[in-house]
C-alpha atoms as a PDB file:
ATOM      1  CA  UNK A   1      13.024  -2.532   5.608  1.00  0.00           C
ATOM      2  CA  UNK A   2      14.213  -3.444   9.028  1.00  0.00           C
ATOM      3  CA  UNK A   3      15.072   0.360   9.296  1.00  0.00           C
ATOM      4  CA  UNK A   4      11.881   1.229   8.902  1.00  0.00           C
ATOM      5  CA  UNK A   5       9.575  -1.361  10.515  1.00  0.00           C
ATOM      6  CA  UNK A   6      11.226  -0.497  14.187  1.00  0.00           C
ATOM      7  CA  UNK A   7      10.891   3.205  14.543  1.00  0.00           C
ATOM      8  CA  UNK A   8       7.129   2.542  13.407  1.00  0.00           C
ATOM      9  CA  UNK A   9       6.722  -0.548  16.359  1.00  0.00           C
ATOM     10  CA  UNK A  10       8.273   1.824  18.749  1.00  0.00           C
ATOM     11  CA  UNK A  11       5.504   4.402  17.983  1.00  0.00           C
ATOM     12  CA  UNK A  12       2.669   1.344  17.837  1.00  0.00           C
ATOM     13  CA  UNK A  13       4.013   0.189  21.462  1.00  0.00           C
ATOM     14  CA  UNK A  14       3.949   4.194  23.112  1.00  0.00           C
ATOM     15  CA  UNK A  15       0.641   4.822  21.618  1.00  0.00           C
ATOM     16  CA  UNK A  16      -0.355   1.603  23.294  1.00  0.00           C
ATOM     17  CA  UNK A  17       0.840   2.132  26.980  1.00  0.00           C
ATOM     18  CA  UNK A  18       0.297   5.508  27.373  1.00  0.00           C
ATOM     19  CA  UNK A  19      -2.922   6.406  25.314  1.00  0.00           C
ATOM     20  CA  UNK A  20      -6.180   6.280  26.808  1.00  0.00           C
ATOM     21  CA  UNK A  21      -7.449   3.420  24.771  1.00  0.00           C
ATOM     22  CA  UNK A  22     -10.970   2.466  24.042  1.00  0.00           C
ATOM     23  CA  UNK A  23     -10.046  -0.744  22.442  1.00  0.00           C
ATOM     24  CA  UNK A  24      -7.089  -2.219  20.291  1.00  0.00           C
ATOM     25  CA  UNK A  25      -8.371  -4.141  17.090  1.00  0.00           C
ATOM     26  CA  UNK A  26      -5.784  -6.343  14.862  1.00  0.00           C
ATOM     27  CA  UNK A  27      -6.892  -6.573  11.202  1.00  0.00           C
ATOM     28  CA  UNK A  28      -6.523  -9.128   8.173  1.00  0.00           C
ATOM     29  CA  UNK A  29      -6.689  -8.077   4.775  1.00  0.00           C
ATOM     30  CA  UNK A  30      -7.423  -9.441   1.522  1.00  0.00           C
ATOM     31  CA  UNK A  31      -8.281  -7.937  -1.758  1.00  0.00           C
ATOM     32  CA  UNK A  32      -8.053  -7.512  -5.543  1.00  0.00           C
ATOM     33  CA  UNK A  33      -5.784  -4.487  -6.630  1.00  0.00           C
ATOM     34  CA  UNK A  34      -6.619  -3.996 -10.687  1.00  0.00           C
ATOM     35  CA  UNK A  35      -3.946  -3.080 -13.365  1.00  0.00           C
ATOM     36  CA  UNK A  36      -2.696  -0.036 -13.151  1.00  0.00           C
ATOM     37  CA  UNK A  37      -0.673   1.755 -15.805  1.00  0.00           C
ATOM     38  CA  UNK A  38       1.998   4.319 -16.417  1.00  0.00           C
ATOM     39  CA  UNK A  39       3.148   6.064 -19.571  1.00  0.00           C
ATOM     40  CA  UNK A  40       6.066   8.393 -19.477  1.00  0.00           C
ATOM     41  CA  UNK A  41       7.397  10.321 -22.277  1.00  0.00           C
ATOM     42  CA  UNK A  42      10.631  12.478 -22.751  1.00  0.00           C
ATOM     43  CA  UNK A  43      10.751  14.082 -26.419  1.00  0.00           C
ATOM     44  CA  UNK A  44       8.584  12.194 -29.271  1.00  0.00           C
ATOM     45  CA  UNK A  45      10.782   9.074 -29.617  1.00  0.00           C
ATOM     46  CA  UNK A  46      12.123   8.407 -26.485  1.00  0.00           C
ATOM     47  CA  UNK A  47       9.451   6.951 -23.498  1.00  0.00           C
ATOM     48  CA  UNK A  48       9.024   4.328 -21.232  1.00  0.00           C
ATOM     49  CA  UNK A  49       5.273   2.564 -20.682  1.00  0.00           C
ATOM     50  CA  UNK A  50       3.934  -0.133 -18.763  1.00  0.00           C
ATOM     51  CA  UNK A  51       1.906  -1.657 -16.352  1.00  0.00           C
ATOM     52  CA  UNK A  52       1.769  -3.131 -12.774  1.00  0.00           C
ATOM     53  CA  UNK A  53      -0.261  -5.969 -13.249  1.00  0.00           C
ATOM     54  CA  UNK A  54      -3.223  -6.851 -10.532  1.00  0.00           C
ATOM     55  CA  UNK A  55      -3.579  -9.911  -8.222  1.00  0.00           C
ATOM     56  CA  UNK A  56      -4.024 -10.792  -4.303  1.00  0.00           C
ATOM     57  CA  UNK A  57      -2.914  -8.208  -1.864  1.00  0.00           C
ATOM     58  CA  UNK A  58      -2.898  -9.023   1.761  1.00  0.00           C
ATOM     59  CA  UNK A  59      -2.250  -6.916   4.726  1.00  0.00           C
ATOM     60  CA  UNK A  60      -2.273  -6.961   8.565  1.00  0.00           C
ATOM     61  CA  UNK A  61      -2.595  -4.421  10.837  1.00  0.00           C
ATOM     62  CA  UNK A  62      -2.848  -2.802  14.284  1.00  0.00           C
ATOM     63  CA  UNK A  63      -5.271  -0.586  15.564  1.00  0.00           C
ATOM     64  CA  UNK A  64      -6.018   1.693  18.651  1.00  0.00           C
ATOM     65  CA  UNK A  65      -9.308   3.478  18.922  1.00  0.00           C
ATOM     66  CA  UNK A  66      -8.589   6.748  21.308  1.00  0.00           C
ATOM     67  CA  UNK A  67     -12.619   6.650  21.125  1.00  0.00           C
ATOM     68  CA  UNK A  68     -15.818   4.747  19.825  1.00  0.00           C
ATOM     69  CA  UNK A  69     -15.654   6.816  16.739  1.00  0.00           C
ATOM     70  CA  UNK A  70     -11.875   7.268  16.073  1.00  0.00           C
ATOM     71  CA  UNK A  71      -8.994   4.669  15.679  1.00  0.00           C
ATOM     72  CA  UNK A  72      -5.723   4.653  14.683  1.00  0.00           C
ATOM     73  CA  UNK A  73      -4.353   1.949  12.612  1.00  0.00           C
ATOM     74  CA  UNK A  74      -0.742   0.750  11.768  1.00  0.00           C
ATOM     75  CA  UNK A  75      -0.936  -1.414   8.395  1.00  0.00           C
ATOM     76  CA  UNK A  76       1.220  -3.261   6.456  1.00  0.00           C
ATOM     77  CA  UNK A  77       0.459  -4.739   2.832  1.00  0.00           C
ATOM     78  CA  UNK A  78       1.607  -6.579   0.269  1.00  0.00           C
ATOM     79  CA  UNK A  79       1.324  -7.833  -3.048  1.00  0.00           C
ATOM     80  CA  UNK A  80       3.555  -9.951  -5.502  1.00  0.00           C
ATOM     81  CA  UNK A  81       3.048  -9.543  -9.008  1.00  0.00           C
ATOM     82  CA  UNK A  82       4.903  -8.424 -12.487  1.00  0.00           C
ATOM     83  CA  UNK A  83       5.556  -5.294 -14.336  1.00  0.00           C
ATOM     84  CA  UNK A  84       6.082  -5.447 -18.191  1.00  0.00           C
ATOM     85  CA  UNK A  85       7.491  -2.776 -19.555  1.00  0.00           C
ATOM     86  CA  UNK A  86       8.847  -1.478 -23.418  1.00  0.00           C
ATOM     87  CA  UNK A  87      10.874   1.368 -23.399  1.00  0.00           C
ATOM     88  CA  UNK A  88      12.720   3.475 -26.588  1.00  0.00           C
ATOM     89  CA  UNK A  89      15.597   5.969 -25.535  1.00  0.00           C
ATOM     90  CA  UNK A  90      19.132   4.805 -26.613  1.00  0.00           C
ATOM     91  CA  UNK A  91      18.254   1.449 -26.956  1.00  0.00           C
ATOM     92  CA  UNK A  92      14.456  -0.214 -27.582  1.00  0.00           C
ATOM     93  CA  UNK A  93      13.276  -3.004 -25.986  1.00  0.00           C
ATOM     94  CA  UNK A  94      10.477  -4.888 -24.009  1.00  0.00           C
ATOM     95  CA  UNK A  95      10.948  -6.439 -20.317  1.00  0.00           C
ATOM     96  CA  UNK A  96       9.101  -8.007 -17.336  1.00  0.00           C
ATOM     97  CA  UNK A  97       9.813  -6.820 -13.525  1.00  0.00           C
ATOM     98  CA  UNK A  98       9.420  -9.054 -10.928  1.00  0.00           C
ATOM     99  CA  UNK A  99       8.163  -6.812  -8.344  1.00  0.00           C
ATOM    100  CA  UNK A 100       7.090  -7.372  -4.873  1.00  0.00           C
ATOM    101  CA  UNK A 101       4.811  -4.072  -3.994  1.00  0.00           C
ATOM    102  CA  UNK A 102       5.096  -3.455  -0.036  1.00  0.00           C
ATOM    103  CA  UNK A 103       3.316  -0.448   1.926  1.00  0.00           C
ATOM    104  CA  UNK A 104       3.799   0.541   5.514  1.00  0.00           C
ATOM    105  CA  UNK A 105       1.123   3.081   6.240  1.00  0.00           C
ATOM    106  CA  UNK A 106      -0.352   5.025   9.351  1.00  0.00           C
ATOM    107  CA  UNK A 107      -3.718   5.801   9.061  1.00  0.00           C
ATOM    108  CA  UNK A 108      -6.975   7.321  10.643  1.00  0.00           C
ATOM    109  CA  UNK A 109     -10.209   6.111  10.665  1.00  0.00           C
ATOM    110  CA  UNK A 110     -13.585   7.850  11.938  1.00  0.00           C
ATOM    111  CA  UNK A 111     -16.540   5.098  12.573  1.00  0.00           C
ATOM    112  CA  UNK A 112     -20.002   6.152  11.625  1.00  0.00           C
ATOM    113  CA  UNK A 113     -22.887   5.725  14.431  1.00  0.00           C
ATOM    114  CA  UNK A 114     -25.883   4.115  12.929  1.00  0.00           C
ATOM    115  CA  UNK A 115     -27.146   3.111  16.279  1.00  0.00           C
ATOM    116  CA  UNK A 116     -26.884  -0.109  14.481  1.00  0.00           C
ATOM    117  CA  UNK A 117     -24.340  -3.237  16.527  1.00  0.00           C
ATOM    118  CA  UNK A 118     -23.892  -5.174  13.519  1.00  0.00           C
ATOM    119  CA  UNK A 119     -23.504  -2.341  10.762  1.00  0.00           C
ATOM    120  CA  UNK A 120     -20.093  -0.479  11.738  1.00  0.00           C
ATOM    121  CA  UNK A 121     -19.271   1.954   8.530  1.00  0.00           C
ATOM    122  CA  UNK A 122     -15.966   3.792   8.620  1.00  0.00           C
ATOM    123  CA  UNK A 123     -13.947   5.950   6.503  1.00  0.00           C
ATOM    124  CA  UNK A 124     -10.198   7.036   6.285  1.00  0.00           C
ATOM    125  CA  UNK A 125      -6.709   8.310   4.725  1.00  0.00           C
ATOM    126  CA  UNK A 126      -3.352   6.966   5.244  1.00  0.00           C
ATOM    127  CA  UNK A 127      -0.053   8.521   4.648  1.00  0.00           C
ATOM    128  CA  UNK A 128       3.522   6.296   5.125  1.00  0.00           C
ATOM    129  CA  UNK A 129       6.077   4.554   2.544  1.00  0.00           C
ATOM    130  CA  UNK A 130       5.528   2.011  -0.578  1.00  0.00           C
ATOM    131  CA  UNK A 131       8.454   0.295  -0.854  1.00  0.00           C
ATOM    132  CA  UNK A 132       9.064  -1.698  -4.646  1.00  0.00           C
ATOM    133  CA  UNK A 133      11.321  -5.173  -4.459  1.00  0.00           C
ATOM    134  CA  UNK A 134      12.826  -5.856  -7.945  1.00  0.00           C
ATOM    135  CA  UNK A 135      13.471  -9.205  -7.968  1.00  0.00           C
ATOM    136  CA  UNK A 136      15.000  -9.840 -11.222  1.00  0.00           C
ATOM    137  CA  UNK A 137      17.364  -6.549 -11.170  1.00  0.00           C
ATOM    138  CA  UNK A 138      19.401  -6.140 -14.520  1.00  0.00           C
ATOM    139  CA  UNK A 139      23.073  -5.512 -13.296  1.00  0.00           C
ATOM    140  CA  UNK A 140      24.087  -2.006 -11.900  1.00  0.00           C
ATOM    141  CA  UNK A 141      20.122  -1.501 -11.330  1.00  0.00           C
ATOM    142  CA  UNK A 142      18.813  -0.921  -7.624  1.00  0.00           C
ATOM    143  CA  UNK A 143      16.485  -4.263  -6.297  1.00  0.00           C
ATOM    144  CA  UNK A 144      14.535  -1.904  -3.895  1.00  0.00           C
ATOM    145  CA  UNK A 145      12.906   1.340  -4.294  1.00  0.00           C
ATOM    146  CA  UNK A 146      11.005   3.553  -1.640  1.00  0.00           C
ATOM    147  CA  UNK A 147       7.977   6.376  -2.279  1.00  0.00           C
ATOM    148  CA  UNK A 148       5.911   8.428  -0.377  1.00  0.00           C
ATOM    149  CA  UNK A 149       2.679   6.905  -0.207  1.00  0.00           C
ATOM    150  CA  UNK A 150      -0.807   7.976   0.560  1.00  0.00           C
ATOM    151  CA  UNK A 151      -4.064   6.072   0.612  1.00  0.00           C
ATOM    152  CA  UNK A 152      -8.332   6.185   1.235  1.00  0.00           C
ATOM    153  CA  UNK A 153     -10.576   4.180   2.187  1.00  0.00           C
ATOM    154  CA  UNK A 154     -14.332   3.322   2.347  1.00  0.00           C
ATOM    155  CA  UNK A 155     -15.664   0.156   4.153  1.00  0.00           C
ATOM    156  CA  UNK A 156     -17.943  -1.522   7.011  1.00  0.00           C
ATOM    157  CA  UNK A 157     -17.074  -3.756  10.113  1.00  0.00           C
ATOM    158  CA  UNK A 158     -20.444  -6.173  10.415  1.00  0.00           C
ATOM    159  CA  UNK A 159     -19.810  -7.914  14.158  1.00  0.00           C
ATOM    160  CA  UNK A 160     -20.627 -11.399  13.881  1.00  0.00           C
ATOM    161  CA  UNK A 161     -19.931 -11.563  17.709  1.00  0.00           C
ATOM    162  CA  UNK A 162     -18.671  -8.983  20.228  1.00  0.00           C
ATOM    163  CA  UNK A 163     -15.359  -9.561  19.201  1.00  0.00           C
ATOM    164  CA  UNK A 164     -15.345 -10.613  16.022  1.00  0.00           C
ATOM    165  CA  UNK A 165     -16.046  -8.258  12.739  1.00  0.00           C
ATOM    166  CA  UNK A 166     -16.316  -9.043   8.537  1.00  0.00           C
ATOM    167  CA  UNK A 167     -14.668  -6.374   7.119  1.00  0.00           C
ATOM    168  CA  UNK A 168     -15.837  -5.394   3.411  1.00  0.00           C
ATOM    169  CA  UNK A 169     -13.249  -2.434   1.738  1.00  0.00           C
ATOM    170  CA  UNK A 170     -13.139  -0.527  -1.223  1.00  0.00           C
ATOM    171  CA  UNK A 171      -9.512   1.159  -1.107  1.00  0.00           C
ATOM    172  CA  UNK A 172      -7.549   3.264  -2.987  1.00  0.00           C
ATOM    173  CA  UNK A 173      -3.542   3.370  -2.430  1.00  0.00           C
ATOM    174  CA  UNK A 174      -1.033   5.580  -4.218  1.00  0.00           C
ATOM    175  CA  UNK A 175       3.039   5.520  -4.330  1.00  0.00           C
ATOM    176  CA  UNK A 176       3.944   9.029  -5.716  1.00  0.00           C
ATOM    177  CA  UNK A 177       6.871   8.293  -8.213  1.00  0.00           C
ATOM    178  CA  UNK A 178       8.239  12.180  -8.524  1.00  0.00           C
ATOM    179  CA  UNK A 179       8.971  12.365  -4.406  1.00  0.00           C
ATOM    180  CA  UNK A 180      12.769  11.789  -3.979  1.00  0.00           C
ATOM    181  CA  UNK A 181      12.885  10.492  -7.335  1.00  0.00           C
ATOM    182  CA  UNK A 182      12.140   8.188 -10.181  1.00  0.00           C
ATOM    183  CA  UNK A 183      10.698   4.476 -10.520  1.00  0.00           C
ATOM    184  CA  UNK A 184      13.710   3.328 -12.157  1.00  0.00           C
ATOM    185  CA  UNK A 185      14.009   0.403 -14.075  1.00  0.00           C
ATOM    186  CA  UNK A 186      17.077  -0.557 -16.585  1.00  0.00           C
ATOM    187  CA  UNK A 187      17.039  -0.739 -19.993  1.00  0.00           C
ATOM    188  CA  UNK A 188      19.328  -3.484 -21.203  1.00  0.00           C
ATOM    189  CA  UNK A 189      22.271  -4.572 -22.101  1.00  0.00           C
ATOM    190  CA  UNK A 190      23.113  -0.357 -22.586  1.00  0.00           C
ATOM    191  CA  UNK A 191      24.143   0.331 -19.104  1.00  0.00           C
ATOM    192  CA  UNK A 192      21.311   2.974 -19.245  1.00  0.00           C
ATOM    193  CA  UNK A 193      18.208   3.763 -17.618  1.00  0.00           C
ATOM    194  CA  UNK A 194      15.538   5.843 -17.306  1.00  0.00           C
ATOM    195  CA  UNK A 195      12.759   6.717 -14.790  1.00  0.00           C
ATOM    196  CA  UNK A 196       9.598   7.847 -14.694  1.00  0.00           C
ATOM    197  CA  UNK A 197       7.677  10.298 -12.268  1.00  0.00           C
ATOM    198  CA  UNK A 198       4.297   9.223 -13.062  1.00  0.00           C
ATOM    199  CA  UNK A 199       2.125   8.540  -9.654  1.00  0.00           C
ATOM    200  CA  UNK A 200       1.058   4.824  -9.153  1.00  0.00           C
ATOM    201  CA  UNK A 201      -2.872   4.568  -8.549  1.00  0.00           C
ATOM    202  CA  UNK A 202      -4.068   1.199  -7.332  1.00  0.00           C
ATOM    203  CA  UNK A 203      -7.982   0.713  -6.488  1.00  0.00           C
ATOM    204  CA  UNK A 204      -8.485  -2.765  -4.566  1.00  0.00           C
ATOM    205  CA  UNK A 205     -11.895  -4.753  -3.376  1.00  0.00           C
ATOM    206  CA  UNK A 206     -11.640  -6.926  -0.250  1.00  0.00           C
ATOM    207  CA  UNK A 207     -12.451  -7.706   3.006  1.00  0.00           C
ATOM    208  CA  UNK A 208     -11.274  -9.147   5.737  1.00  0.00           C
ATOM    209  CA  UNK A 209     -11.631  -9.646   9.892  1.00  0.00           C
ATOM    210  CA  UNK A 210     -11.489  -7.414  12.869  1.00  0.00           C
ATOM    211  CA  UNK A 211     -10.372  -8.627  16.280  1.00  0.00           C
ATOM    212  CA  UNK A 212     -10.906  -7.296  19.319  1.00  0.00           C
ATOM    213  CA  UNK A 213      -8.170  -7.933  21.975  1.00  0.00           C
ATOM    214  CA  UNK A 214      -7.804  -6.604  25.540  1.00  0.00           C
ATOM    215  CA  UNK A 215     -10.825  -5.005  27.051  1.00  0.00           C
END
């Protein structure tokens, strides 16, 4: 992860010095992700299903506004929770995946004018890397996996004080399993494993705060 966390501070600290900032913001997060499921199926007996169960997902994250209605964000989230799985192909079976669920994104963001102070809606995508930490890896199976990943986003900053914001988010974040290849988890005792290309969708409610810094 080290790998890729430096190239993308590098980029955070020349957008920084050499942009022609209007402000730099550094956001909390906090929200529910729901369940989200995934069913893969090879012939008529042989499949693996599952599920990535929901919980608390926090993030942090960095953001440059090149102008009042634009800004640029660096964000990093995370959530720990558990995958059960049951699988058929040469052997059958039921499991449960520790999984740590990690996503390093760059994103846009383009602020609404209301004419409003305290109402500050914005909107958004994100594109970067979701990176999955097995940590209960059957032997001979990979403990970390990384995806494309691309995300949306609907919210409102509401400025309790000129530096201060509530943020409220609806949010929708996606690891694609088919690019570079396949979710894989083991199956057993078989030394065999299979892996599915079915894309990840996980919808979160939250909030958070907004700090301005600098200027």
């Amino acid at each position: 992860m080290k790998k890729i966390l430096i190239p993308l501070l590098l980029l955070a600290s020349v957008v920084s010095s050499y942009a022609q900032l209007e402000g730099i913001r550094i956001n909390g997060y906090g929200a529910y992700v729901f369940d989200n499921s995934f069913d893969t199926y090879y012939t008529s007996n042989q499949y693996m299903r599952g599920k990535i169960k929901g919980g608390f997902q926090w993030g942090a994250g960095l953001e440059f506004l090149p102008s009042e209605d634009y800004g640029i964000e660096l964000v990093y989230y995370r959530q720990d929770t558990e995958a059960p799985i049951s699988y058929q192909f040469d052997t059958s079976g039921d499991r449960t995946v520790d999984l740590g669920v990690n996503y390093i994104m760059l994103g846009g963001l383009r602020y609404l004018n209301t004419g409003n102070e305290v109402l500050q809606p914005y909107g958004g995508l994100l594109l970067g890397l979701a990176i999955f930490d097995n940590k209960n890896p059957e032997p001979l199976e990979e403990s970390s996996y990384v995806k494309f990943a691309w995300g949306a986003r609907l919210g409102v900053n509401i400025w309790a004080t000129e530096r201060v914001a509530l943020k409220l988010q609806a949010q929708l974040l996606s690891a694609v399993q088919g690019f570079g290849g396949g979710l894989y988890f083991g199956t057993g005792g078989s030394g065999a494993g299979v892996s599915t290309y079915s894309t990840l969708l996980q919808f979160g409610l939250g909030g958070g705060l907004s700090i301005k810094v600098g200027q």
